[in-house]
PDB file of N, CA and C in Angstrom:
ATOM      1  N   UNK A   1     -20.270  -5.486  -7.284  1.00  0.00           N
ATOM      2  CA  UNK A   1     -18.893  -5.858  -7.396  1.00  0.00           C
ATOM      3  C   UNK A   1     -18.036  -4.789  -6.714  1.00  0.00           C
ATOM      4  N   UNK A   2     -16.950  -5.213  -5.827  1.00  0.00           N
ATOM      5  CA  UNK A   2     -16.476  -3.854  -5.545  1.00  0.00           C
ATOM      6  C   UNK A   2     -15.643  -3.003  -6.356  1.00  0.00           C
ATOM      7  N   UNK A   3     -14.876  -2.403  -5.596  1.00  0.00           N
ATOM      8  CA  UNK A   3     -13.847  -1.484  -6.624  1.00  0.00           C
ATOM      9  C   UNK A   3     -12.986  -1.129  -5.954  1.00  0.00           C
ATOM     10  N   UNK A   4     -11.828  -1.525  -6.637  1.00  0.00           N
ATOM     11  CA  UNK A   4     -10.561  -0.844  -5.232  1.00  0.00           C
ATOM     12  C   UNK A   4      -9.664   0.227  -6.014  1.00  0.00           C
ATOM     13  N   UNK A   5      -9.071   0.823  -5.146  1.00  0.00           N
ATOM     14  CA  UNK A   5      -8.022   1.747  -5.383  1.00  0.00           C
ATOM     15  C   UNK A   5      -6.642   1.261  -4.977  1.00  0.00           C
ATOM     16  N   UNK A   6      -5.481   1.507  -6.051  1.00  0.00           N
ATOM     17  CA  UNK A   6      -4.447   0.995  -5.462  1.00  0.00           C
ATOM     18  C   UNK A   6      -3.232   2.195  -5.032  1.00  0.00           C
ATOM     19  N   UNK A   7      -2.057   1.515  -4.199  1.00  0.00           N
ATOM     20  CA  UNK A   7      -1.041   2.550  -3.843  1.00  0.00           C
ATOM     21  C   UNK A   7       0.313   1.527  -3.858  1.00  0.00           C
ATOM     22  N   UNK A   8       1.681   2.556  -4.238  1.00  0.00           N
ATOM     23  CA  UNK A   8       2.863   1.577  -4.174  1.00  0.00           C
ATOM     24  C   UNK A   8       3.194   2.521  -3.578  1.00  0.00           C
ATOM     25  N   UNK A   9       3.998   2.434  -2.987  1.00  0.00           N
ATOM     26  CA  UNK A   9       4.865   3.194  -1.651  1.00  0.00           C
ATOM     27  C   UNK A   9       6.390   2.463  -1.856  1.00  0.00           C
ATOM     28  N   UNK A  10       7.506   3.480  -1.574  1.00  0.00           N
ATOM     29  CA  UNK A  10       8.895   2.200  -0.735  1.00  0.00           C
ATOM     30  C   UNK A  10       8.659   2.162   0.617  1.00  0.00           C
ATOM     31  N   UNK A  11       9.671   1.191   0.727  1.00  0.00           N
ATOM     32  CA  UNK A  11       9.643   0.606   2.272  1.00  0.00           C
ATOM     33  C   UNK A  11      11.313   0.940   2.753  1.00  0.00           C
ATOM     34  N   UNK A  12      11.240   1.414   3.839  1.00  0.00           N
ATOM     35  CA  UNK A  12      12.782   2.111   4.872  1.00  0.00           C
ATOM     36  C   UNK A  12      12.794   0.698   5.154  1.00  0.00           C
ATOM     37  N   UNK A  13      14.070  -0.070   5.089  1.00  0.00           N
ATOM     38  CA  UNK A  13      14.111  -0.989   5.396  1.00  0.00           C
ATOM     39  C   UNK A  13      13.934  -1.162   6.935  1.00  0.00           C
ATOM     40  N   UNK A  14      14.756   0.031   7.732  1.00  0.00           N
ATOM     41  CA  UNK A  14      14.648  -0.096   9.474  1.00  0.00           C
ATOM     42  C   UNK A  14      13.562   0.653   9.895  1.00  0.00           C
ATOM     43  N   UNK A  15      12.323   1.080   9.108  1.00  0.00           N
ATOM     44  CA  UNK A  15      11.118   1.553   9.699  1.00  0.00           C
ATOM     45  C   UNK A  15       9.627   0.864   8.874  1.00  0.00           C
ATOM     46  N   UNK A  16      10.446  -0.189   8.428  1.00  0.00           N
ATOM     47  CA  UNK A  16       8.924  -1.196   7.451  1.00  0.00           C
ATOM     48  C   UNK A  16       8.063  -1.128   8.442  1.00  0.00           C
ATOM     49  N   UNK A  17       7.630  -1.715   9.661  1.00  0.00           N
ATOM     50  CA  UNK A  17       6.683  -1.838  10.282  1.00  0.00           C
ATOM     51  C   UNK A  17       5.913  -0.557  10.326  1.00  0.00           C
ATOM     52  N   UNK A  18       6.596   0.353  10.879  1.00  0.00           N
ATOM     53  CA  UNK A  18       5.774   1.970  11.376  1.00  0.00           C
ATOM     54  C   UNK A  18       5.094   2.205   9.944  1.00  0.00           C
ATOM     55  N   UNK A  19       5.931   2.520   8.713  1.00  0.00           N
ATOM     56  CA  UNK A  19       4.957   2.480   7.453  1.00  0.00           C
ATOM     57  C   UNK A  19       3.466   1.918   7.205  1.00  0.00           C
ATOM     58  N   UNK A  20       4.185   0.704   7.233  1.00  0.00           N
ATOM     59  CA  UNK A  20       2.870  -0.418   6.741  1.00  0.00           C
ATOM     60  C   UNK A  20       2.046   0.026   8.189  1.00  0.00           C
ATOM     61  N   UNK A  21       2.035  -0.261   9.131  1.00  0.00           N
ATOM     62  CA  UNK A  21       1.113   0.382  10.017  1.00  0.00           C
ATOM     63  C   UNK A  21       0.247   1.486   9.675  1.00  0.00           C
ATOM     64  N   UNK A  22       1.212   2.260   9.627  1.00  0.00           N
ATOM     65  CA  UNK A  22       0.696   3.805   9.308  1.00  0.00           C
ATOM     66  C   UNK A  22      -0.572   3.738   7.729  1.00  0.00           C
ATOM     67  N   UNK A  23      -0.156   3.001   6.833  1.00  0.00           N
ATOM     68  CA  UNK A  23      -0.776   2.745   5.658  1.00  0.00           C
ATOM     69  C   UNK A  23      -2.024   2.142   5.819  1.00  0.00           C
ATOM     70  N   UNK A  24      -2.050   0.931   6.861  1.00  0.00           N
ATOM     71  CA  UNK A  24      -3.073   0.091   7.077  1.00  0.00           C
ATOM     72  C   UNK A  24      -4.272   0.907   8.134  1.00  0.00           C
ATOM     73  N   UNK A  25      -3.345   1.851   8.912  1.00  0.00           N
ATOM     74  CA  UNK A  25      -4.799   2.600   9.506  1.00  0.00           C
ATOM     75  C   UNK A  25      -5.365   3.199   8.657  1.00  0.00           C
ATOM     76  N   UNK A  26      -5.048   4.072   7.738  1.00  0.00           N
ATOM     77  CA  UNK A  26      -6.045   4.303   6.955  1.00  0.00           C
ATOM     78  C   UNK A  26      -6.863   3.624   5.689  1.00  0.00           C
ATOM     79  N   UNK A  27      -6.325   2.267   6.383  1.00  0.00           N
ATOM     80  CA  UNK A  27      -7.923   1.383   5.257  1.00  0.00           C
ATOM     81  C   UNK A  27      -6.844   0.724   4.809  1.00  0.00           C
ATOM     82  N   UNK A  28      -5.393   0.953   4.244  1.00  0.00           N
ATOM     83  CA  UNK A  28      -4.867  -0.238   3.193  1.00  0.00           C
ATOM     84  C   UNK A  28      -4.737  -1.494   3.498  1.00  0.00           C
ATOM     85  N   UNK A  29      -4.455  -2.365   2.892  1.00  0.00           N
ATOM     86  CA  UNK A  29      -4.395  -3.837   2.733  1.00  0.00           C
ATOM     87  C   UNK A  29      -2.899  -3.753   2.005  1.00  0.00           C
ATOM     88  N   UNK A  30      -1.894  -4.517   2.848  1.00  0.00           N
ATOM     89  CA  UNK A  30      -0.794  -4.765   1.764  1.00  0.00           C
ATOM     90  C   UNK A  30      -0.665  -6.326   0.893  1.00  0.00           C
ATOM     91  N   UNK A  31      -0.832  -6.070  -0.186  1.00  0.00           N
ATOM     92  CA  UNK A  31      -0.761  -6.977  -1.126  1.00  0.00           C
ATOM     93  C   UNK A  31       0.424  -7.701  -1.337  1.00  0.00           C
ATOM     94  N   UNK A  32       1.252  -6.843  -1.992  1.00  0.00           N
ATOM     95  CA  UNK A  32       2.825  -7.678  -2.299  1.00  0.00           C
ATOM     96  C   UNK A  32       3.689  -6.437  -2.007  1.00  0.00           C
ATOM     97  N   UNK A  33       5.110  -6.977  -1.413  1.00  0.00           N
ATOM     98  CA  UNK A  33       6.516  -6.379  -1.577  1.00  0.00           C
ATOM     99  C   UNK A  33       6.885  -7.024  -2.473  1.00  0.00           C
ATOM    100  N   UNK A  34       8.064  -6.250  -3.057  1.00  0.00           N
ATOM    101  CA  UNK A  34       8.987  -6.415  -4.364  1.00  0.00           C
ATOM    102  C   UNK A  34       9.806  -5.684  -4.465  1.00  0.00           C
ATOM    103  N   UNK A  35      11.189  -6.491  -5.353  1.00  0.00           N
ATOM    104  CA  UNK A  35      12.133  -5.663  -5.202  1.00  0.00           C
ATOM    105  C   UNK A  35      12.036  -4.494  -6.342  1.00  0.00           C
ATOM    106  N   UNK A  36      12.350  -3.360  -6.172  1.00  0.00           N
ATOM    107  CA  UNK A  36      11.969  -1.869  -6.972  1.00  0.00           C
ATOM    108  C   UNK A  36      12.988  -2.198  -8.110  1.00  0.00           C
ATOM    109  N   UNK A  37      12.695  -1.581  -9.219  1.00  0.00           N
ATOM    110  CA  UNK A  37      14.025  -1.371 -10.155  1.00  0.00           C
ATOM    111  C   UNK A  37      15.296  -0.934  -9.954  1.00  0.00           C
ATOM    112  N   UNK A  38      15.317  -0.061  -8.563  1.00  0.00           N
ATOM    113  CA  UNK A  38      17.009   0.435  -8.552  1.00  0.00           C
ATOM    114  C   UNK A  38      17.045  -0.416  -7.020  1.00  0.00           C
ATOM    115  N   UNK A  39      16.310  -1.378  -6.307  1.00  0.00           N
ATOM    116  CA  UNK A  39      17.042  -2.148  -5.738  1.00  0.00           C
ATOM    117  C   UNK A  39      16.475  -2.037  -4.485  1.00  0.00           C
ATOM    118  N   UNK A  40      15.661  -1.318  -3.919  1.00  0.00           N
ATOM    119  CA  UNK A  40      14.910  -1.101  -2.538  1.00  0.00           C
ATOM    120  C   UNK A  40      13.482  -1.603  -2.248  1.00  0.00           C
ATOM    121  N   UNK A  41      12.829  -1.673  -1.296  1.00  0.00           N
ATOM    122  CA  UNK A  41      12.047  -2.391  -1.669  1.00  0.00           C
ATOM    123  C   UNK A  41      10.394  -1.585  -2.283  1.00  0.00           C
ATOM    124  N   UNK A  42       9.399  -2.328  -2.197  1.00  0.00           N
ATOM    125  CA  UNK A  42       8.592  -1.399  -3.210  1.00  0.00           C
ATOM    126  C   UNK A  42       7.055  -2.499  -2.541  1.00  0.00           C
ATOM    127  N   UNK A  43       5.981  -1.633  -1.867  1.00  0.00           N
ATOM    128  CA  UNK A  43       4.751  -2.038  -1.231  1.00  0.00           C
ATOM    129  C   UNK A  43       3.942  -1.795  -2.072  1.00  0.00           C
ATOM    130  N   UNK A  44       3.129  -2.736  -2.304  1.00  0.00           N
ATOM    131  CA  UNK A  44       1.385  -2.746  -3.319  1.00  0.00           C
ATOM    132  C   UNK A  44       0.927  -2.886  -2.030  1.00  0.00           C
ATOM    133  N   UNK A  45      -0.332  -2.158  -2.662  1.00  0.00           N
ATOM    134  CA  UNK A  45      -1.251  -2.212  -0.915  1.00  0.00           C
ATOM    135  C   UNK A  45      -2.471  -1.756  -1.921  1.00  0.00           C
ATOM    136  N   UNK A  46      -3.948  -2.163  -1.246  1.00  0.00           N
ATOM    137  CA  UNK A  46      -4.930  -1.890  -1.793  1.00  0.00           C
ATOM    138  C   UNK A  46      -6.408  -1.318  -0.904  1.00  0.00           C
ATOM    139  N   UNK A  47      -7.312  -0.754  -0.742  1.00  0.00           N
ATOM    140  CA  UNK A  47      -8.741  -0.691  -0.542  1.00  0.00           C
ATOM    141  C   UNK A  47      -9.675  -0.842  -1.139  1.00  0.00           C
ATOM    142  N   UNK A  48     -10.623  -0.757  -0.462  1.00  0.00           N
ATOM    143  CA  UNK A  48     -12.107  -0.805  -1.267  1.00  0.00           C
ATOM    144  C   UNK A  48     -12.033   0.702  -1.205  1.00  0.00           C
ATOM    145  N   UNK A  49     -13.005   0.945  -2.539  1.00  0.00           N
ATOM    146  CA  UNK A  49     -13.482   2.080  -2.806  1.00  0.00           C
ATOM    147  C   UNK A  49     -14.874   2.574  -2.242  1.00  0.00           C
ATOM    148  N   UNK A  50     -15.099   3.273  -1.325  1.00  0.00           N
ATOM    149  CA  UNK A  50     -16.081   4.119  -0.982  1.00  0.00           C
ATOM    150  C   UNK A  50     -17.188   4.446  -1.685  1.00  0.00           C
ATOM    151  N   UNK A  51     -18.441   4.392  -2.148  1.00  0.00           N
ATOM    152  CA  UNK A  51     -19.468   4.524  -3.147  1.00  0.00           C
ATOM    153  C   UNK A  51     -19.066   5.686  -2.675  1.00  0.00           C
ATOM    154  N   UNK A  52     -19.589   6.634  -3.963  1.00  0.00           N
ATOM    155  CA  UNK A  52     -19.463   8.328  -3.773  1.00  0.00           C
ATOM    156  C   UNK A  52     -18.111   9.282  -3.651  1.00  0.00           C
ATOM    157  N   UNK A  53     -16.932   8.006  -3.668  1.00  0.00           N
ATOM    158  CA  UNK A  53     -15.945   8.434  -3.808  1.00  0.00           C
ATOM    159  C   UNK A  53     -15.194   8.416  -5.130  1.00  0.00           C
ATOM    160  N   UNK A  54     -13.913   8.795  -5.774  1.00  0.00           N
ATOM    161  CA  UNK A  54     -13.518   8.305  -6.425  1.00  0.00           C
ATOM    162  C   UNK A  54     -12.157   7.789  -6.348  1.00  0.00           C
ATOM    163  N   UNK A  55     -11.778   7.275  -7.011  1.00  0.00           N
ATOM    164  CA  UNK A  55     -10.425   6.673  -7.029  1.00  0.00           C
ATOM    165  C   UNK A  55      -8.855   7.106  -7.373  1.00  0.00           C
TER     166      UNK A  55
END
């Protein structure tokens, strides 16, 4: 079964792309945006976990 690790990050509204880019080279998957509690926006993003690594 696998195992993932998760990350929330915000998102610059005029640099979303370069982020999420930047996030996805190193392995993430973005899951969902949402709006944050004080109003900006807010990235779930996920990987698989590495055997031998931890989370």
């Amino acid at each position: 079964m696998p195992r993932w690790e998760y990350l929330t990050t915000p998102l610059i509204v005029h640099n979303t792309a370069a982020i999420l880019n930047n996030w996805g080279s190193e392995g993430w998957e973005l899951v969902q945006v949402v709006t944050g509690p004080e109003g900006g926006l807010v990235a779930y993003l996920k990987r698989p976990v590495v055997d031998g690594e931890d989370a």
